[in-house]
C-alpha atoms as a PDB file:
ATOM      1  CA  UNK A   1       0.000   0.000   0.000  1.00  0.00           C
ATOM      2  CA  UNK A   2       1.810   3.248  -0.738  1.00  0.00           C
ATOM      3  CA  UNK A   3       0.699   6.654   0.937  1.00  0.00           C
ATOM      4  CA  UNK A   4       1.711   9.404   0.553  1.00  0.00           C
ATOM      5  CA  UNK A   5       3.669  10.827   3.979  1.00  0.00           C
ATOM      6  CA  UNK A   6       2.266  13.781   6.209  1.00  0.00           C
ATOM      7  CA  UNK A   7       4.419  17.197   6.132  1.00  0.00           C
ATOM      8  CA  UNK A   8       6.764  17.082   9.206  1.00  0.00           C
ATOM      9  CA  UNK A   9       5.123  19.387  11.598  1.00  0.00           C
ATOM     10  CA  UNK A  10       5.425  17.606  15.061  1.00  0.00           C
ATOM     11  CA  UNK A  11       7.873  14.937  15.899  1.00  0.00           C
ATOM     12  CA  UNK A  12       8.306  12.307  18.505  1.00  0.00           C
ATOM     13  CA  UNK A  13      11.226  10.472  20.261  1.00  0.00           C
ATOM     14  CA  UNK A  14      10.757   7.614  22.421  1.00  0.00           C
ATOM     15  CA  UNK A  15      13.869   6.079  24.580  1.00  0.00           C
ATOM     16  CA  UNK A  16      16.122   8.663  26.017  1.00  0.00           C
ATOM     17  CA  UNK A  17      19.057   6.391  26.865  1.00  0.00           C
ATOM     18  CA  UNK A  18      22.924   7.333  26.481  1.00  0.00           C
ATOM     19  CA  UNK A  19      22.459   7.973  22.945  1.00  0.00           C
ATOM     20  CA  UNK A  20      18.793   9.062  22.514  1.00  0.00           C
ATOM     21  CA  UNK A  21      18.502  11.955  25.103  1.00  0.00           C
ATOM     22  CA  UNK A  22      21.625  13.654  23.073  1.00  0.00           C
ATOM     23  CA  UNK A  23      20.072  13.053  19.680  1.00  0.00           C
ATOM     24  CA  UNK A  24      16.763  14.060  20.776  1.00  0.00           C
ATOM     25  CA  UNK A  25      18.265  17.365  21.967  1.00  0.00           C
ATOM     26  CA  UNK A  26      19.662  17.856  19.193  1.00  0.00           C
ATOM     27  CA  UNK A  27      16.194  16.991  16.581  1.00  0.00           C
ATOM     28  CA  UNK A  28      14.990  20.039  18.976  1.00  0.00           C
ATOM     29  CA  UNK A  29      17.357  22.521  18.790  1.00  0.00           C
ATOM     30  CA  UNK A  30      18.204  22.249  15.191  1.00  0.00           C
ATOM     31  CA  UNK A  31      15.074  20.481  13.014  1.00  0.00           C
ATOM     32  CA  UNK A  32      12.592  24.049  14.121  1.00  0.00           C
ATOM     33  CA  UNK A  33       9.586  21.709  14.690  1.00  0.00           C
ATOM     34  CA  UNK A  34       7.597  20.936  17.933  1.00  0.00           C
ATOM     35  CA  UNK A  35       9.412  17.717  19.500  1.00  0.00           C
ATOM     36  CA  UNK A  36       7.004  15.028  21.921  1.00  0.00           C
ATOM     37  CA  UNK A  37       9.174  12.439  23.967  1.00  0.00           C
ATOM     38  CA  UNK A  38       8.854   9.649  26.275  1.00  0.00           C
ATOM     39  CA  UNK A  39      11.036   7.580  28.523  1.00  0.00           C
ATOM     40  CA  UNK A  40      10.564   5.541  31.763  1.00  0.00           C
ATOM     41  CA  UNK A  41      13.078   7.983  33.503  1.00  0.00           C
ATOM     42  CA  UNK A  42      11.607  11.480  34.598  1.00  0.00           C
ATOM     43  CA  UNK A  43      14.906  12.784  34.499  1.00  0.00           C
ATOM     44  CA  UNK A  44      15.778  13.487  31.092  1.00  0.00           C
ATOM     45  CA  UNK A  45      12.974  14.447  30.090  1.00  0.00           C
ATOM     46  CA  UNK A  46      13.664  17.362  32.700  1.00  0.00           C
ATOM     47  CA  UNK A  47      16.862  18.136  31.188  1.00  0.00           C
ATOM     48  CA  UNK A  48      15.384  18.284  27.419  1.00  0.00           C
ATOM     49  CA  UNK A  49      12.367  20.566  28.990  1.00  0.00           C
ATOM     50  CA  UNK A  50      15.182  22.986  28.536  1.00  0.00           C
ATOM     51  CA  UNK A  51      15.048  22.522  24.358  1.00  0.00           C
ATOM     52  CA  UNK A  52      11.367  22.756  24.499  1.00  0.00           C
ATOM     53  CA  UNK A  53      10.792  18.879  24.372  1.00  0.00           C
ATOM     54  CA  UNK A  54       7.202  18.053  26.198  1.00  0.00           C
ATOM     55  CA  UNK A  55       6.496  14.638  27.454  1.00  0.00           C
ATOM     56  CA  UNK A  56       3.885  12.861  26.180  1.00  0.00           C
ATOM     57  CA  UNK A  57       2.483   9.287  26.811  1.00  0.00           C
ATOM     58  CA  UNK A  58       3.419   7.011  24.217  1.00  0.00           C
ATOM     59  CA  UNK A  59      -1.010   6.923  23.324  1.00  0.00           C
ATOM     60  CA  UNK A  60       0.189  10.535  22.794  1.00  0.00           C
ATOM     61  CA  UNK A  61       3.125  10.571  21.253  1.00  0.00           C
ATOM     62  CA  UNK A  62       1.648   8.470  18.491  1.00  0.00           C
ATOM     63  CA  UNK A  63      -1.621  10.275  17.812  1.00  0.00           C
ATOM     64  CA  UNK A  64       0.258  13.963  17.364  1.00  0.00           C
ATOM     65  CA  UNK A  65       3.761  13.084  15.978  1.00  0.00           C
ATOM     66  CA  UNK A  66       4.080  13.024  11.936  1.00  0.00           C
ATOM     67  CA  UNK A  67       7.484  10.970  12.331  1.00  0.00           C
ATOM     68  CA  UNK A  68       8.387   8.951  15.216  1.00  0.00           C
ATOM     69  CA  UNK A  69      11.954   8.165  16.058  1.00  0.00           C
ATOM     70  CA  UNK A  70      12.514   4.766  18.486  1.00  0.00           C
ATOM     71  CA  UNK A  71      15.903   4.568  20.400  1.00  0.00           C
ATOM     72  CA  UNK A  72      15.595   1.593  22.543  1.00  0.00           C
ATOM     73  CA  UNK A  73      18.113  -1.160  24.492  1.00  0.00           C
ATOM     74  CA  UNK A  74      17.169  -4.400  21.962  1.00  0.00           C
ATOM     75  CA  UNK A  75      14.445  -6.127  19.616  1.00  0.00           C
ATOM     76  CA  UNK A  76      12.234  -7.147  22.818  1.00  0.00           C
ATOM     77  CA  UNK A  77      11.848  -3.244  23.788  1.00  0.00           C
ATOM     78  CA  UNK A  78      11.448  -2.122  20.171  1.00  0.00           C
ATOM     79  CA  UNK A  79       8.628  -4.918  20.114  1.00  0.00           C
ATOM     80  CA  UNK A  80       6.899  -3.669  22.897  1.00  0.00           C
ATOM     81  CA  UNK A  81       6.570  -0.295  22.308  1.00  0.00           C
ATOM     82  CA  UNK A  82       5.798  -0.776  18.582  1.00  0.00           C
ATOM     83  CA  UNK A  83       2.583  -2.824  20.494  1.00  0.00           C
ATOM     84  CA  UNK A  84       2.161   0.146  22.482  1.00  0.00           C
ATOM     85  CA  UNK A  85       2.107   2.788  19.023  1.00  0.00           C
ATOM     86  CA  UNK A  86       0.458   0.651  16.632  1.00  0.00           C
ATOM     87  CA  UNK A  87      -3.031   0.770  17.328  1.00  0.00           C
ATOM     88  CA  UNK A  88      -3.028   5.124  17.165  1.00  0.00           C
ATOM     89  CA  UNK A  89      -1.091   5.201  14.272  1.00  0.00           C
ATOM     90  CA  UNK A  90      -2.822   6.370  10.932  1.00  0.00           C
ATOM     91  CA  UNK A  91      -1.818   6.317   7.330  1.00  0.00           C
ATOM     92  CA  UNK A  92       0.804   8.605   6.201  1.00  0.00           C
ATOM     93  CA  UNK A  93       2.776   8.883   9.634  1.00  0.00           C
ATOM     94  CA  UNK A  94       6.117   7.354  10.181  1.00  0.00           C
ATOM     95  CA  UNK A  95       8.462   5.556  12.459  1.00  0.00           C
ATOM     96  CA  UNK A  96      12.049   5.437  12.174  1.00  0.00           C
ATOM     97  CA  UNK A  97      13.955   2.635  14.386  1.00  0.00           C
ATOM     98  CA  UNK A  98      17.524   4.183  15.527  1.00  0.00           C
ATOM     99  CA  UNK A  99      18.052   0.928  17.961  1.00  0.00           C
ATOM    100  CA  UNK A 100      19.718  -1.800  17.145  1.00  0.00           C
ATOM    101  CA  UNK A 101      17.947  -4.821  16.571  1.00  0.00           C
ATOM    102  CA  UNK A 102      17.648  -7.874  14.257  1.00  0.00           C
ATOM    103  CA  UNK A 103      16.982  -7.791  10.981  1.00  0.00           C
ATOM    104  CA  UNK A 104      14.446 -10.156  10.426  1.00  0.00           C
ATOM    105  CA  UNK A 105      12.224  -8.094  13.004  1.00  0.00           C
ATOM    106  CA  UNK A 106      12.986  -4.613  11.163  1.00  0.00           C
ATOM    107  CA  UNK A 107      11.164  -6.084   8.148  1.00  0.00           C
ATOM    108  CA  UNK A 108       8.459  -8.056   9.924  1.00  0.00           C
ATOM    109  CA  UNK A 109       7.898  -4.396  11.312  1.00  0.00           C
ATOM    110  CA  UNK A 110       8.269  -2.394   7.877  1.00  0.00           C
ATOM    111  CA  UNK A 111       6.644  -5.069   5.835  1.00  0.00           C
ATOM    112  CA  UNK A 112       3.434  -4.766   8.603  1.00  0.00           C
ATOM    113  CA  UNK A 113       3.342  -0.877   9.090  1.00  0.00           C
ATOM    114  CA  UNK A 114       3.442  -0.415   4.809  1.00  0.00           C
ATOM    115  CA  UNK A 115       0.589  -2.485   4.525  1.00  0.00           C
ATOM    116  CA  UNK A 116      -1.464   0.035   6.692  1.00  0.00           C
ATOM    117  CA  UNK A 117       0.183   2.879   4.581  1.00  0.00           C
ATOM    118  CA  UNK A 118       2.759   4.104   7.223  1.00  0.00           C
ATOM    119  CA  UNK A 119       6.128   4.633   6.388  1.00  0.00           C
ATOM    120  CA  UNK A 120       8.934   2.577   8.252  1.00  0.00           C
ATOM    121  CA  UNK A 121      13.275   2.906   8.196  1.00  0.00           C
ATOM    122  CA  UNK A 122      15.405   1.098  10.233  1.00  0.00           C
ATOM    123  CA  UNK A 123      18.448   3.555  11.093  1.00  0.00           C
ATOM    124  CA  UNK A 124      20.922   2.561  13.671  1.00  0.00           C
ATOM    125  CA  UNK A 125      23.372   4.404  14.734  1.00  0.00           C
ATOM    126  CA  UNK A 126      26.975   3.687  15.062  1.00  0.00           C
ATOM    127  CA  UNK A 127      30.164   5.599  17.013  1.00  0.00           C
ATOM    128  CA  UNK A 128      30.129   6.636  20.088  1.00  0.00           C
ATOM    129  CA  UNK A 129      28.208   8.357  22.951  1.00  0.00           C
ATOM    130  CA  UNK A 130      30.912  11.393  22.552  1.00  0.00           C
ATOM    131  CA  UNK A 131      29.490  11.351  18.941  1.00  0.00           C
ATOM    132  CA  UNK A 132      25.859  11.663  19.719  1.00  0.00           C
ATOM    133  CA  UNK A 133      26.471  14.557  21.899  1.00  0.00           C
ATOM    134  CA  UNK A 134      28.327  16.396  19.192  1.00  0.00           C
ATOM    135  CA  UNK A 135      25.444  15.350  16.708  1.00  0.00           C
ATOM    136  CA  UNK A 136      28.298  13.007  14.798  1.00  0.00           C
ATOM    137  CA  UNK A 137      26.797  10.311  14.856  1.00  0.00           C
ATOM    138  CA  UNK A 138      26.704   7.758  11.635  1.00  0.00           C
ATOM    139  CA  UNK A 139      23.248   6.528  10.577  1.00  0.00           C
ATOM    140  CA  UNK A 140      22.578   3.060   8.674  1.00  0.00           C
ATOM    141  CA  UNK A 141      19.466   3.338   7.208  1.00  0.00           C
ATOM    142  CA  UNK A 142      17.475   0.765   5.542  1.00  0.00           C
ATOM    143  CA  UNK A 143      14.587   2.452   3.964  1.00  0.00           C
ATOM    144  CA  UNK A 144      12.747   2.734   0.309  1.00  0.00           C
ATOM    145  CA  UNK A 145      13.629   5.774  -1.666  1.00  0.00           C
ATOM    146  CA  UNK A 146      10.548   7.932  -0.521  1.00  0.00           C
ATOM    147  CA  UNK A 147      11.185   6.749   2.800  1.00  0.00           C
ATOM    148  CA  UNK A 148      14.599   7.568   2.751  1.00  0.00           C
ATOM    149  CA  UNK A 149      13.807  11.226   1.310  1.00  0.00           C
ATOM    150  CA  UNK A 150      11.428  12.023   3.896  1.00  0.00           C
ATOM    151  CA  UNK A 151      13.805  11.315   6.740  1.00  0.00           C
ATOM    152  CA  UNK A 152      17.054  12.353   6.151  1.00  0.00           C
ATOM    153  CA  UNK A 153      16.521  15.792   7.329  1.00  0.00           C
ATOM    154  CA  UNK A 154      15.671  14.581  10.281  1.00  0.00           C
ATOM    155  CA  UNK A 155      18.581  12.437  10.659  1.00  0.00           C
ATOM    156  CA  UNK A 156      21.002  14.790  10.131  1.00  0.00           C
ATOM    157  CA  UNK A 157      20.517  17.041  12.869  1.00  0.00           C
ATOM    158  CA  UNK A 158      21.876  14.279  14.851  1.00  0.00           C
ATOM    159  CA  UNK A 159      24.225  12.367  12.519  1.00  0.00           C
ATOM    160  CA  UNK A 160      27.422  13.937  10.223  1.00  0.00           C
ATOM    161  CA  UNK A 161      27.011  10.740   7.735  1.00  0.00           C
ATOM    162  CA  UNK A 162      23.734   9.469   6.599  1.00  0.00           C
ATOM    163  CA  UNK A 163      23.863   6.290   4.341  1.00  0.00           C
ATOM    164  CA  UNK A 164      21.206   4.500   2.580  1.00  0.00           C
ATOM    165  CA  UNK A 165      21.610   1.340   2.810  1.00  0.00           C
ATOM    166  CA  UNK A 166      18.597  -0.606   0.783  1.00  0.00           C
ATOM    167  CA  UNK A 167      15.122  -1.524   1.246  1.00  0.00           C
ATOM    168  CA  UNK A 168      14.342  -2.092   5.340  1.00  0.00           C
ATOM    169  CA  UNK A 169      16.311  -4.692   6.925  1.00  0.00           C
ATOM    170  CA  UNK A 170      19.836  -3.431   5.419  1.00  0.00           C
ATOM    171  CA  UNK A 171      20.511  -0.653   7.845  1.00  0.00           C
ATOM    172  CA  UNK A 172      20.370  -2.845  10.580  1.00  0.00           C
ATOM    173  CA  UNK A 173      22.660  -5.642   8.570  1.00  0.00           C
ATOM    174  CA  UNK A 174      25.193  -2.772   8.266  1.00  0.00           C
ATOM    175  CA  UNK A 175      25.271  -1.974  11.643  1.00  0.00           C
ATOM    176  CA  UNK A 176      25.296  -5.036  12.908  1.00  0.00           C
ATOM    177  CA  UNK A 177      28.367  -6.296  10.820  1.00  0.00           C
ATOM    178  CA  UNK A 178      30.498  -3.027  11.763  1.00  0.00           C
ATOM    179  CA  UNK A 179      30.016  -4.423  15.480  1.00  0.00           C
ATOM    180  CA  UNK A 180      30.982  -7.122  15.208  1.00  0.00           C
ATOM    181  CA  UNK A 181      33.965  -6.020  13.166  1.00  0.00           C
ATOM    182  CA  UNK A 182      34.960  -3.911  16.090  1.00  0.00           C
ATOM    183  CA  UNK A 183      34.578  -6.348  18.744  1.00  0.00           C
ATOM    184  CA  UNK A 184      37.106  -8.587  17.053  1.00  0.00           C
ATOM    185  CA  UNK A 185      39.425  -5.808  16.611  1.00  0.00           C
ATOM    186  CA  UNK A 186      39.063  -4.814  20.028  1.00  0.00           C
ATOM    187  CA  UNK A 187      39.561  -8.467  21.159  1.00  0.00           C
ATOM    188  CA  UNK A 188      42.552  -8.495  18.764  1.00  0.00           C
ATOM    189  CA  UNK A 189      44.317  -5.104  20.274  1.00  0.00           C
ATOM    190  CA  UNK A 190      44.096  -7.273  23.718  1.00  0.00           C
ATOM    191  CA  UNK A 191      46.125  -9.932  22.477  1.00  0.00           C
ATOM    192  CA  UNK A 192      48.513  -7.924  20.965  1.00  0.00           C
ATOM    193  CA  UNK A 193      48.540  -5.639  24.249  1.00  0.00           C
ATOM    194  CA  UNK A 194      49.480  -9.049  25.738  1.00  0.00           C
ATOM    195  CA  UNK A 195      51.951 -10.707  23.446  1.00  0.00           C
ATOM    196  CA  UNK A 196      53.324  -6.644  23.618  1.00  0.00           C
ATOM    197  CA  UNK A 197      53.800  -6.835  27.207  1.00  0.00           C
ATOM    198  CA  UNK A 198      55.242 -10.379  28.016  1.00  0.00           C
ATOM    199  CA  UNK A 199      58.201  -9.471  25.518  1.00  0.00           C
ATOM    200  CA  UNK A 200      59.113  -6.060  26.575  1.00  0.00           C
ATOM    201  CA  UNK A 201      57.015  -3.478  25.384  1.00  0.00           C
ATOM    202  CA  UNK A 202      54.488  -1.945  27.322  1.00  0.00           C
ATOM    203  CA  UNK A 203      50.989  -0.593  26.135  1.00  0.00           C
ATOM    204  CA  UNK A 204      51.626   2.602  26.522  1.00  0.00           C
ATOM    205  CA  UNK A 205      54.525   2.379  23.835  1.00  0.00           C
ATOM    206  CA  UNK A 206      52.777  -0.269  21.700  1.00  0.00           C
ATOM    207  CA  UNK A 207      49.869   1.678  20.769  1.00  0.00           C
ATOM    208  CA  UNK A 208      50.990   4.969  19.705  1.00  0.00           C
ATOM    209  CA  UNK A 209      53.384   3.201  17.731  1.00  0.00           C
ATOM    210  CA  UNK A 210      51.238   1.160  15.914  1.00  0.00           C
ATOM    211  CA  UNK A 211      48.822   4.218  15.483  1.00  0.00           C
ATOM    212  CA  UNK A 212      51.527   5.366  13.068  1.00  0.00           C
ATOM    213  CA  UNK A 213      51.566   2.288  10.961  1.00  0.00           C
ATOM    214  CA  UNK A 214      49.123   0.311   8.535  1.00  0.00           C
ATOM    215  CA  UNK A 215      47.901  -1.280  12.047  1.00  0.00           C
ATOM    216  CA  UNK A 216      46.309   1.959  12.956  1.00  0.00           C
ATOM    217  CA  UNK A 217      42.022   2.040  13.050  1.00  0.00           C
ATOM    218  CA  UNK A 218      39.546   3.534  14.846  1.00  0.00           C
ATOM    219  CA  UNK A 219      39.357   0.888  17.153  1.00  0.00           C
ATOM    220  CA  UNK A 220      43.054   1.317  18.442  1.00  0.00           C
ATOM    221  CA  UNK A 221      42.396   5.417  18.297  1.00  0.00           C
ATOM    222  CA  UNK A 222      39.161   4.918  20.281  1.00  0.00           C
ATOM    223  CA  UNK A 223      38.675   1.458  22.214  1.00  0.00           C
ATOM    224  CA  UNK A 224      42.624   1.100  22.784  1.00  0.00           C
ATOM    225  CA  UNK A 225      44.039   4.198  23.582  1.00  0.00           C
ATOM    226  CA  UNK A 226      40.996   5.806  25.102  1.00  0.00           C
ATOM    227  CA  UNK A 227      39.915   2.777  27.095  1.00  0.00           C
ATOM    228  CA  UNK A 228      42.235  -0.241  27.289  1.00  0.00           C
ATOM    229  CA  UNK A 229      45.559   1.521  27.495  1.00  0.00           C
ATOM    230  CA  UNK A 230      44.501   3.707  31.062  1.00  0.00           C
ATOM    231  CA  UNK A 231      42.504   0.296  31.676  1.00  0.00           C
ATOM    232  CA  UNK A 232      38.697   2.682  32.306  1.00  0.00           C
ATOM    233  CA  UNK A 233      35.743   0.477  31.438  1.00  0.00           C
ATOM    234  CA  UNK A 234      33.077   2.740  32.523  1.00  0.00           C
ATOM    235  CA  UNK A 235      29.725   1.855  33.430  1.00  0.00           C
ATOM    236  CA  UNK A 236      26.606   3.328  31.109  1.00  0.00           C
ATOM    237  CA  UNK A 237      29.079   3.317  28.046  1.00  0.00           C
ATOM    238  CA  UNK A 238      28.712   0.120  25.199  1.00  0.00           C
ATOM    239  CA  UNK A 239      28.826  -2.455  27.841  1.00  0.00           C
ATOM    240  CA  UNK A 240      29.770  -6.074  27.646  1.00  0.00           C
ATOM    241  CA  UNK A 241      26.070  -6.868  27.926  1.00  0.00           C
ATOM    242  CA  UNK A 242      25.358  -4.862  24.989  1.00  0.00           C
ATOM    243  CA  UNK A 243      27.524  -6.261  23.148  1.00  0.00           C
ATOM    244  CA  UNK A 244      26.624  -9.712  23.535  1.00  0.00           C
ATOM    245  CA  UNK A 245      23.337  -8.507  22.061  1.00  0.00           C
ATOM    246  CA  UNK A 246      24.684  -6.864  19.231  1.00  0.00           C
ATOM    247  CA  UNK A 247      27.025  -9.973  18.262  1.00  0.00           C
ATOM    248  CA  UNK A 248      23.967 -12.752  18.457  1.00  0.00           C
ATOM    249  CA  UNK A 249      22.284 -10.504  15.440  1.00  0.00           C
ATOM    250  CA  UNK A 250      25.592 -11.111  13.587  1.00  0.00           C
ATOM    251  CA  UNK A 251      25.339 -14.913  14.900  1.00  0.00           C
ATOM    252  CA  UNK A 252      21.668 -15.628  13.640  1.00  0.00           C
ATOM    253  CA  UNK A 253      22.901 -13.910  10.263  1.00  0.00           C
ATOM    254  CA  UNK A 254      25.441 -16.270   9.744  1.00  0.00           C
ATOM    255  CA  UNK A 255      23.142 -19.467  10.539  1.00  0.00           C
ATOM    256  CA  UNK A 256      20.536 -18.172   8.697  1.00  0.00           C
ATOM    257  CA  UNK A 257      23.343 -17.461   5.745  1.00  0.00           C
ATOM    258  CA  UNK A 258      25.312 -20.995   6.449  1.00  0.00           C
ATOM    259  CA  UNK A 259      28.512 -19.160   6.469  1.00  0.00           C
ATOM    260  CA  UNK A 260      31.025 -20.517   9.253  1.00  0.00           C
ATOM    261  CA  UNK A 261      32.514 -17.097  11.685  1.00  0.00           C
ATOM    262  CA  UNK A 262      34.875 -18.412  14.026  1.00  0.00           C
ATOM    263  CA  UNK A 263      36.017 -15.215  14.840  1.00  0.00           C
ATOM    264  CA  UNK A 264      32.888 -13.827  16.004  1.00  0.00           C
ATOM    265  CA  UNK A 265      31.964 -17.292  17.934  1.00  0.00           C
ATOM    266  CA  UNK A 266      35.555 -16.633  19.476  1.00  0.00           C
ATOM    267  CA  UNK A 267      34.660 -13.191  20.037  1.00  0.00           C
ATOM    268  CA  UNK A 268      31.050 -14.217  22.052  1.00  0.00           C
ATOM    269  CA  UNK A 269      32.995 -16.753  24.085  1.00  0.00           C
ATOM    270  CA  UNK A 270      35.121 -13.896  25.845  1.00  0.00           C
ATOM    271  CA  UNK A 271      32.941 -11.566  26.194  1.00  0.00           C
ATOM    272  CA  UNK A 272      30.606 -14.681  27.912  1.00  0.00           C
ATOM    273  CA  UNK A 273      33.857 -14.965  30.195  1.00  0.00           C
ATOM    274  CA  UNK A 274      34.003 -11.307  30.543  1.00  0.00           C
ATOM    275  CA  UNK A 275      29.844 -10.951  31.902  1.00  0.00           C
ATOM    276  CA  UNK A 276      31.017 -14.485  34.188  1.00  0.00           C
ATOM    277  CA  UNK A 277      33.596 -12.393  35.261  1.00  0.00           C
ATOM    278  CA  UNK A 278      31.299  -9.807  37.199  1.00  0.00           C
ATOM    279  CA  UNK A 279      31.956  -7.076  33.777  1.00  0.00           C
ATOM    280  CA  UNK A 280      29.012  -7.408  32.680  1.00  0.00           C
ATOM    281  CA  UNK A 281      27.784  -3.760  32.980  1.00  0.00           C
ATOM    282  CA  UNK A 282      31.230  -2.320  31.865  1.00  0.00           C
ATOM    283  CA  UNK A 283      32.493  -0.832  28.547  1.00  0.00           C
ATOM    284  CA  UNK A 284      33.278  -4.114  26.387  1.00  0.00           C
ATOM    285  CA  UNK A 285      36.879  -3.651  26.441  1.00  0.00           C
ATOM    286  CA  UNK A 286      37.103  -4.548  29.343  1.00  0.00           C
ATOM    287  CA  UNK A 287      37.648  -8.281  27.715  1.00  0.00           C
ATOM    288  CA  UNK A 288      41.429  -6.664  28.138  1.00  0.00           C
ATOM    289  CA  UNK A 289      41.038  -8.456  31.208  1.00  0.00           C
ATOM    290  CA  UNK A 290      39.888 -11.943  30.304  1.00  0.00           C
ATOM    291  CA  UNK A 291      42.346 -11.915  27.520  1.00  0.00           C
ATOM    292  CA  UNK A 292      45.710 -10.151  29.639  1.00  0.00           C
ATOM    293  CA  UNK A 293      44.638 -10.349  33.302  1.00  0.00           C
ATOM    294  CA  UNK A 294      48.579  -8.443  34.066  1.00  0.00           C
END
């Protein structure tokens, strides 16, 4: 069913998390249109009162808001609000999913909403909570062309590179596979921090050095020397839990694809040691620990 989508006039955010509250601040300050939020937690909603963002019930929320943005911990929560919209939503509206969550429920969810004529984009986010406060964020987005049109405005008051992936479904592939490529090359800058330090050469001269090779990334720059070479593992950043999450969407890809990824199952087996461990609420690098407990 294709309809054509309402003028953006009024928008709505639900999940103010580590990464939501900062991108719905910024949708406020910098999109000029009336903003409608909800979150379990009074308290950022009192800090955003000071952008002009008014709570609303999610009943609310869905009966006023021409585009809907959803940034939420996993697929369950995403299914359970999505419950919760559904039966106010009309023809023409919106909803754009910026959690991440698995692919086969992003299309389930765009495949159901298009029938009724609403438009639907998965749009993940990627980088890091120092992004989303600067508004640097990088957004997947799977999405059809109209879709995609409609949105990006939106999503670039809180994002510096906006990509369209595909139809629905692809943002969240995309975002899924650059986690887990950055868990295994976190997991791989612990064992070289290791191997580094049992033959002379401590972290703090291993990394900057390697910066200023071909074995420089954005992992080392970020995950390495930010995180793993002061040894800070912070609580309320990308935690171990988190990532777990993240890395059994990659998983179920790869069964449902029959391709063998040893270095992912490797990577899920450590950060399982890692939650065993008691880290289970701390930044994922923290693995650094399993993998070189020095």
């Amino acid at each position: 069913m294709q309809t054509a989508l309402r003028p953006i006039a009024t928008l709505g955010f639900i999940g103010l998390g580590v990464m939501g509250e900062p991108m719905c601040g910024h949708l406020a300050r910098r999109f000029g249109r009336k903003v409608l939020a909800h979150d379990l937690r009074p308290e950022p909603l009192a800090r955003l009162a000071a952008d002009g963002v008014v709570a609303a019930s999610i009943a609310e929320l869905a009966r006023q808001a021409d585009l809907i943005l959803l940034s939420l911990p996993d697929g369950r929560a995403v299914q359970s609000v999505l419950a919760a919209l559904e039966p106010h939503l009309q023809a023409g509206q919106c909803v754009v999913d910026t959690s991440t969550s698995p692919v086969a429920l992003a299309r389930a969810i765009g495949a159901r909403l298009a029938a009724r004529g609403i438009g639907f984009a998965d749009a993940p986010v990627a980088r890091t909570r120092e992004a989303a406060a600067k508004g640097e964020l990088s957004i997947m987005v799977g999405a059809t062309d109209a879709v995609f049109a409609h949105i990006r405005p939106v999503l670039e008051t809180m994002g510096t590179d906006v990509t369209h992936c595909g139809p629905v479904g692809t943002g969240q592939v995309v975002k899924i596979l650059n986690n887990m490529l950055v868990f295994q090359n976190t997991h791989a800058l612990a064992e070289a921090i290791a191997l580094g330090r049992r033959n002379g050469v401590p972290p703090d001269v291993l990394l900057p050095t390697i910066a200023k090779g071909s074995g420089d990334s954005f992992a080392l720059r970020s995950h390495g020397m930010k995180s793993m070479l002061p040894c800070v593992f912070p609580e309320r950043a990308f935690s171990v839990r988190y990532a777990m999450k993240d890395l059994s969407y990659a998983l179920e890809l790869a069964h449902e694809a029959g391709v063998s990824v040893p270095g992912a199952e490797l990577a899920m087996q450590r950060l399982r040691a890692a939650e065993a461990a008691g880290h289970g609420d701390e930044y994922h690098p923290v693995v650094l620990r399993q993998i070189d407990p020095a």
